[in-house]
PDB file of N, CA and C in Angstrom:
ATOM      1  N   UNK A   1      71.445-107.800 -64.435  1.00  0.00           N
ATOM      2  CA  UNK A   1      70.286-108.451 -65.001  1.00  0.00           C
ATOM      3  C   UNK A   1      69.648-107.482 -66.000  1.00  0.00           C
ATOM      4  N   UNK A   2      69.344-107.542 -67.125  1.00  0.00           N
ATOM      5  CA  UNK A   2      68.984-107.397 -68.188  1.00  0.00           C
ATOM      6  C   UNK A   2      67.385-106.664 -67.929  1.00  0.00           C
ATOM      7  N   UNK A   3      66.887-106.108 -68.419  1.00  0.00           N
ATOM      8  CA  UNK A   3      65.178-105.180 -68.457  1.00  0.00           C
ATOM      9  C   UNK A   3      64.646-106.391 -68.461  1.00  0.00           C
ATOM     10  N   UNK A   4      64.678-106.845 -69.292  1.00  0.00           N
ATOM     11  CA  UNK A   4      63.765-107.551 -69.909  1.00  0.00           C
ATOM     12  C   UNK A   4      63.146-109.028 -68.971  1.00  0.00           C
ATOM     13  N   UNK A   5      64.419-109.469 -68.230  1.00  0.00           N
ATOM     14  CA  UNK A   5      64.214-110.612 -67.441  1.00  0.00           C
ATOM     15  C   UNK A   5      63.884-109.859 -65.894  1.00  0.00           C
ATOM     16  N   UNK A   6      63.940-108.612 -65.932  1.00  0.00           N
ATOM     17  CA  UNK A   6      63.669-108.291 -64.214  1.00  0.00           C
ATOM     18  C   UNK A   6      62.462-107.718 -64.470  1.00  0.00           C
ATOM     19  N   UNK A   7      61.793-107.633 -65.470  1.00  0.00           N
ATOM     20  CA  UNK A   7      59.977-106.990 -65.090  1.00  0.00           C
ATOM     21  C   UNK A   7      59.520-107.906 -66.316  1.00  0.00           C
ATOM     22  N   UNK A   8      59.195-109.247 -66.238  1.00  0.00           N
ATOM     23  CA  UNK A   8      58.634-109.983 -66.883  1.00  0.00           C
ATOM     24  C   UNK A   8      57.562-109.976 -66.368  1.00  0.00           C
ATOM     25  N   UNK A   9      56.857-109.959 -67.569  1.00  0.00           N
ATOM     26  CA  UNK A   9      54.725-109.889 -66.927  1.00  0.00           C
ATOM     27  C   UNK A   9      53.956-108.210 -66.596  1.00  0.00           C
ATOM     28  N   UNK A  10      55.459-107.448 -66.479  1.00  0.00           N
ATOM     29  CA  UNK A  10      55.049-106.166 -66.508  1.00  0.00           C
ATOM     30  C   UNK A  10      54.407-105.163 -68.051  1.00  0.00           C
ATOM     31  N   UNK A  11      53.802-104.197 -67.900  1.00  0.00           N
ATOM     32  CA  UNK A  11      53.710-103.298 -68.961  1.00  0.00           C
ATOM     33  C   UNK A  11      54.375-102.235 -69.070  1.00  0.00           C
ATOM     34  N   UNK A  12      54.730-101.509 -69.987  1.00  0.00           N
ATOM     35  CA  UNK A  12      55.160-100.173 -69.767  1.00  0.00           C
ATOM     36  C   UNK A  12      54.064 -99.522 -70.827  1.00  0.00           C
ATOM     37  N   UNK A  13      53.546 -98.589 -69.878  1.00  0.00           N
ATOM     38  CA  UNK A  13      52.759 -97.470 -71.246  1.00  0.00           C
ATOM     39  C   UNK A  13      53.297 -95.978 -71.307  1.00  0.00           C
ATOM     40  N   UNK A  14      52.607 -95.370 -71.959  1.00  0.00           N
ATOM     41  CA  UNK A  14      53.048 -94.105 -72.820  1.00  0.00           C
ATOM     42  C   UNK A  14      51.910 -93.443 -71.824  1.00  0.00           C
ATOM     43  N   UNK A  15      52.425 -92.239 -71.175  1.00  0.00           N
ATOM     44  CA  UNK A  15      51.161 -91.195 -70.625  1.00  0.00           C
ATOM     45  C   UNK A  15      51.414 -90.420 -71.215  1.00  0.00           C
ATOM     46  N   UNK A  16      49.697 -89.551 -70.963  1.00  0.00           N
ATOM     47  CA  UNK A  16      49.807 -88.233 -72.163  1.00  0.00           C
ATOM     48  C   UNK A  16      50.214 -87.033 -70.941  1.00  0.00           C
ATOM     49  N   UNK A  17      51.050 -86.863 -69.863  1.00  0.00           N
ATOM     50  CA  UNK A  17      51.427 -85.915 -69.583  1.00  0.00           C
ATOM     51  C   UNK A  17      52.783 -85.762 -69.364  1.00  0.00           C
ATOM     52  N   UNK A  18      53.734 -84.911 -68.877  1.00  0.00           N
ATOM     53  CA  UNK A  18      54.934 -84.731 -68.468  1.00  0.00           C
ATOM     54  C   UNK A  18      55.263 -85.175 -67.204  1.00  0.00           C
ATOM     55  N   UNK A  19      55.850 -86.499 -67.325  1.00  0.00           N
ATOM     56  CA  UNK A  19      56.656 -86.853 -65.494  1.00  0.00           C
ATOM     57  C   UNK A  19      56.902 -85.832 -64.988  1.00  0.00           C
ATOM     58  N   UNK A  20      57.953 -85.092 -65.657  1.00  0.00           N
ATOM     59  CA  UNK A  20      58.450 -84.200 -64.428  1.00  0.00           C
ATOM     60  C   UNK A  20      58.172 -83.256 -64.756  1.00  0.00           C
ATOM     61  N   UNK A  21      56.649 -82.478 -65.365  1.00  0.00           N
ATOM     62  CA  UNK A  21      55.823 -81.622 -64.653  1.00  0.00           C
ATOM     63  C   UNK A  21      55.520 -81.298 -63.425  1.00  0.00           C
ATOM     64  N   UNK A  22      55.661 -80.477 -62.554  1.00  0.00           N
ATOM     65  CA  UNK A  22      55.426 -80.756 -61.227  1.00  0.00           C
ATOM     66  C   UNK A  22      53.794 -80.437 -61.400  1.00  0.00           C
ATOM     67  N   UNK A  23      53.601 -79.517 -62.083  1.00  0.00           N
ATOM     68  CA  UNK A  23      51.889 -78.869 -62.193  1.00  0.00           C
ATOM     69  C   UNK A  23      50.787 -80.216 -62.762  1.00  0.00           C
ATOM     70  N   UNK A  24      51.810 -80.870 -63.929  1.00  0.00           N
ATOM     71  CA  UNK A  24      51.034 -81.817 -64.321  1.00  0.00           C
ATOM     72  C   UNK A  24      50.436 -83.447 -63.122  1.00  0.00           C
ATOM     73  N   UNK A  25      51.763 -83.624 -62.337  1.00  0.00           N
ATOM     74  CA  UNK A  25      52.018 -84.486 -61.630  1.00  0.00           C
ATOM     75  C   UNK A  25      50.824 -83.774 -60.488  1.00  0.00           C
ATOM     76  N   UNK A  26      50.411 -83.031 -59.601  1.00  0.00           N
ATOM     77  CA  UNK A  26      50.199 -82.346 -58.674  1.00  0.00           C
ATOM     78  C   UNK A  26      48.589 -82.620 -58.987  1.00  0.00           C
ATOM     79  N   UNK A  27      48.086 -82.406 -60.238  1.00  0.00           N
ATOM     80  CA  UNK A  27      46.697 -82.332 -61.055  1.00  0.00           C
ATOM     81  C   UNK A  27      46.117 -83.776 -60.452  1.00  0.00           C
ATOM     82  N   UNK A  28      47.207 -84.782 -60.530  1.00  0.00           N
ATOM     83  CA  UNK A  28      46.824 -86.364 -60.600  1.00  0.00           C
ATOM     84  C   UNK A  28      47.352 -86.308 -59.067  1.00  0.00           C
ATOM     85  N   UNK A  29      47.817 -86.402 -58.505  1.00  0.00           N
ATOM     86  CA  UNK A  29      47.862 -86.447 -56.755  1.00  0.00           C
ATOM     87  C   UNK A  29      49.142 -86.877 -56.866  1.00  0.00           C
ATOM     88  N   UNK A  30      49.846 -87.041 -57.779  1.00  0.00           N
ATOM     89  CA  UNK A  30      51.302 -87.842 -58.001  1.00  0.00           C
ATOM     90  C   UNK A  30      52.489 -86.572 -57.390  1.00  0.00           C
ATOM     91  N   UNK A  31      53.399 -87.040 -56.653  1.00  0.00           N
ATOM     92  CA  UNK A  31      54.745 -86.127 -56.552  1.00  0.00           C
ATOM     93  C   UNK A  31      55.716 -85.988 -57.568  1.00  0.00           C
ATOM     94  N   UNK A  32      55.800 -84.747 -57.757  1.00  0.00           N
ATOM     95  CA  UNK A  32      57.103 -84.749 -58.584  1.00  0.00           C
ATOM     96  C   UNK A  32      58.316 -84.872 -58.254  1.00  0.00           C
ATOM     97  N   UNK A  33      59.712 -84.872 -58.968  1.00  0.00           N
ATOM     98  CA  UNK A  33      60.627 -85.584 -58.386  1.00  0.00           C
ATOM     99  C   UNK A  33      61.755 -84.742 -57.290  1.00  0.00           C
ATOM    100  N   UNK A  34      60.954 -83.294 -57.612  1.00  0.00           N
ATOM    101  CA  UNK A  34      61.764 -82.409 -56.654  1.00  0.00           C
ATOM    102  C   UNK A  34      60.897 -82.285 -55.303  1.00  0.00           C
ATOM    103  N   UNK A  35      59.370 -83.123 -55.231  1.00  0.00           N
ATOM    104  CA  UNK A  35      58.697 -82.728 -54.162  1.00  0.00           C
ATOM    105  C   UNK A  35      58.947 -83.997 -53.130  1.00  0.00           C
ATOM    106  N   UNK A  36      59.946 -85.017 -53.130  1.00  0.00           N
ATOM    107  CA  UNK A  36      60.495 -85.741 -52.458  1.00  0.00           C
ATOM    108  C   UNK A  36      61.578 -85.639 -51.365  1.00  0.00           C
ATOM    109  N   UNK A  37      61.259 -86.134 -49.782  1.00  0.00           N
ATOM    110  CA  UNK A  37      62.648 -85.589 -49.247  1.00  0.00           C
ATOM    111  C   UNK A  37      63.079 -86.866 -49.855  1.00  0.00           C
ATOM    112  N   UNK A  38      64.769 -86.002 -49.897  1.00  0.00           N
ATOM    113  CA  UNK A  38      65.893 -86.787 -50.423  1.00  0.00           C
ATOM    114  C   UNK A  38      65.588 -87.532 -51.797  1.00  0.00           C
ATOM    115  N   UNK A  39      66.384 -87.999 -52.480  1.00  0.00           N
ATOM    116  CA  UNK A  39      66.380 -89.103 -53.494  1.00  0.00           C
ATOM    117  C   UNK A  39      65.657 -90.000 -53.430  1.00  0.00           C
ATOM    118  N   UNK A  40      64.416 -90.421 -54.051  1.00  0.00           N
ATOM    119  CA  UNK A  40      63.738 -91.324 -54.156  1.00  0.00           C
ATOM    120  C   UNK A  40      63.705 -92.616 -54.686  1.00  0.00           C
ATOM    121  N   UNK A  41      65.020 -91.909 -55.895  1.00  0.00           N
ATOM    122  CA  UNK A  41      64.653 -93.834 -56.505  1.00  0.00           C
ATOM    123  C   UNK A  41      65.723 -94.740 -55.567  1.00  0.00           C
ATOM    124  N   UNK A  42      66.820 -94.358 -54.981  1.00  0.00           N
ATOM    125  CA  UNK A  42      67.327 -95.644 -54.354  1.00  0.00           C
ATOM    126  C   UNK A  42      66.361 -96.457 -53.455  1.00  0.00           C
ATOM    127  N   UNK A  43      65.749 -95.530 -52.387  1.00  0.00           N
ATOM    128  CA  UNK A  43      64.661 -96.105 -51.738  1.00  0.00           C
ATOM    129  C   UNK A  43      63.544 -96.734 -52.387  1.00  0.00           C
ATOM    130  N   UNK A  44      63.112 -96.223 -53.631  1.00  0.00           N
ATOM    131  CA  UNK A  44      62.087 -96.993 -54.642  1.00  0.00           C
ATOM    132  C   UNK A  44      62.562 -98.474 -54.871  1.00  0.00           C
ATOM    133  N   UNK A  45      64.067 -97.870 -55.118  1.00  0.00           N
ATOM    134  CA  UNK A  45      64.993 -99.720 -55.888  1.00  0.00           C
ATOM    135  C   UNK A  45      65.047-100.263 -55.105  1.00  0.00           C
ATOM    136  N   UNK A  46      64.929-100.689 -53.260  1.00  0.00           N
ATOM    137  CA  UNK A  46      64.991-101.260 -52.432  1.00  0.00           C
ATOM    138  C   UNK A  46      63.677-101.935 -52.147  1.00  0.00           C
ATOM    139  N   UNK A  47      62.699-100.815 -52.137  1.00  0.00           N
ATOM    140  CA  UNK A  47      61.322-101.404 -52.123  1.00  0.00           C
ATOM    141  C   UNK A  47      60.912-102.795 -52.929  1.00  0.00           C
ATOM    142  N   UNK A  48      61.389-102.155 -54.736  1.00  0.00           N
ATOM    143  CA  UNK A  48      60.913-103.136 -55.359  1.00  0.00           C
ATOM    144  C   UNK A  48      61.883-104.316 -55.092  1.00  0.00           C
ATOM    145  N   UNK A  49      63.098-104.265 -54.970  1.00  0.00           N
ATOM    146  CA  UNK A  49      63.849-105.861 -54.422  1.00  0.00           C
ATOM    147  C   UNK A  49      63.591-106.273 -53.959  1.00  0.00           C
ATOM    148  N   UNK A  50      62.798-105.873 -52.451  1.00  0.00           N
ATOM    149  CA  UNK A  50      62.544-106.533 -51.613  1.00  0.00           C
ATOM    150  C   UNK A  50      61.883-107.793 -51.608  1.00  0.00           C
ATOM    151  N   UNK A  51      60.764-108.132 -52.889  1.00  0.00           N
ATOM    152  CA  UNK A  51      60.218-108.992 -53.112  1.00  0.00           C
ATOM    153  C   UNK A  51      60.735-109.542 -54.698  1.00  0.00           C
ATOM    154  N   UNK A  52      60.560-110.854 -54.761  1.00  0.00           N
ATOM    155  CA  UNK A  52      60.725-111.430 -56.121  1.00  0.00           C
ATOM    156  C   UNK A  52      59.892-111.691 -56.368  1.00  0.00           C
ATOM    157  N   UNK A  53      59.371-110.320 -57.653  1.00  0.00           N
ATOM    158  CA  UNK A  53      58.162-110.254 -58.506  1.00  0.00           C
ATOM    159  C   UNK A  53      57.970-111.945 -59.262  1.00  0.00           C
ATOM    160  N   UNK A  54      58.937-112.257 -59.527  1.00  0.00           N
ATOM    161  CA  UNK A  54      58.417-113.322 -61.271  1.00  0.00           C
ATOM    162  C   UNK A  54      57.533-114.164 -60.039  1.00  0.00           C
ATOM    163  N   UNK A  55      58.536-114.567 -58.998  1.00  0.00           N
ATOM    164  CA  UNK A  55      58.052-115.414 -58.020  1.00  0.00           C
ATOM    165  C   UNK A  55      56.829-115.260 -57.538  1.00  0.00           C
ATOM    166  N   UNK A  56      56.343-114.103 -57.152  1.00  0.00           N
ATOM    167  CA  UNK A  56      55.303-113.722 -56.569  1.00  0.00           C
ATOM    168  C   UNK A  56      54.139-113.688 -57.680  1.00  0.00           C
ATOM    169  N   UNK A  57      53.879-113.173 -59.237  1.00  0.00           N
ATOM    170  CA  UNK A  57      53.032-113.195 -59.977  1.00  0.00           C
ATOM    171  C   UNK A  57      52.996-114.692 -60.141  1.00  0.00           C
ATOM    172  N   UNK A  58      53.768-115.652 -60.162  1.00  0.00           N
ATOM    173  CA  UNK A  58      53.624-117.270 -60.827  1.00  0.00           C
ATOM    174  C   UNK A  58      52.754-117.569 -59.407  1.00  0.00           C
ATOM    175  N   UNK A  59      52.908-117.320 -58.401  1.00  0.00           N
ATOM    176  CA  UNK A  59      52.336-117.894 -57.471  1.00  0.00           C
ATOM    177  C   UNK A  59      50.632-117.665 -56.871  1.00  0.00           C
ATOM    178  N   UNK A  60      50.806-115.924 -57.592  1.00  0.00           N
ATOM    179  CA  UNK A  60      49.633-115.655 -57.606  1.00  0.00           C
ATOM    180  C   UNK A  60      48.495-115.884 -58.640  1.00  0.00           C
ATOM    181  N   UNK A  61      49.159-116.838 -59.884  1.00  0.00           N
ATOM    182  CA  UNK A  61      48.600-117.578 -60.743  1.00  0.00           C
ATOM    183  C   UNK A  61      48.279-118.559 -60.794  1.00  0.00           C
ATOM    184  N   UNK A  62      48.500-119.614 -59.895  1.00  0.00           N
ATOM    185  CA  UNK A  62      48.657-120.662 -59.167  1.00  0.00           C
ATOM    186  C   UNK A  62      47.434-120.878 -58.162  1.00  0.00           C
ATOM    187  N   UNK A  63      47.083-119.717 -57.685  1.00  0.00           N
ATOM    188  CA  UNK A  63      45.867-119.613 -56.680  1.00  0.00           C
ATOM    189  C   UNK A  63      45.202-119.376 -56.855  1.00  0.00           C
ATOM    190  N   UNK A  64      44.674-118.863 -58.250  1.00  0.00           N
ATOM    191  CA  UNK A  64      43.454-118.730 -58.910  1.00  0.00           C
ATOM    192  C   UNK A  64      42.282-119.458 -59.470  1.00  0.00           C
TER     193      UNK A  64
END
């Protein structure tokens, strides 16, 4: 599936610091990517599957 059709309704912005700063990341309460046990994004990519976003934002538009 294509970017574009799997985070529809999403944003992406530009931050003014370095992701993988660990000093910068640490400032903002955020982890950097070496301060994770194990590999994070597979477990991240599971998280977000778990639910179907398009599904879930249309629905939460719906109830408003």
């Amino acid at each position: 599936m294509d970017l574009e059709k799997r985070w529809v309704g999403c944003t992406i912005e530009r931050v003014d610091f370095d992701l993988l700063d660990t000093a910068e990341l640490n400032q903002r309460k955020m982890l950097g990517p070496n301060q994770y046990l194990y590999d994070p994004i597979p477990r991240a990519r599971r998280f977000i599957d778990r639910v179907d976003h398009t599904e879930a934002a249309e629905r939460a538009l719906r109830s408003t």
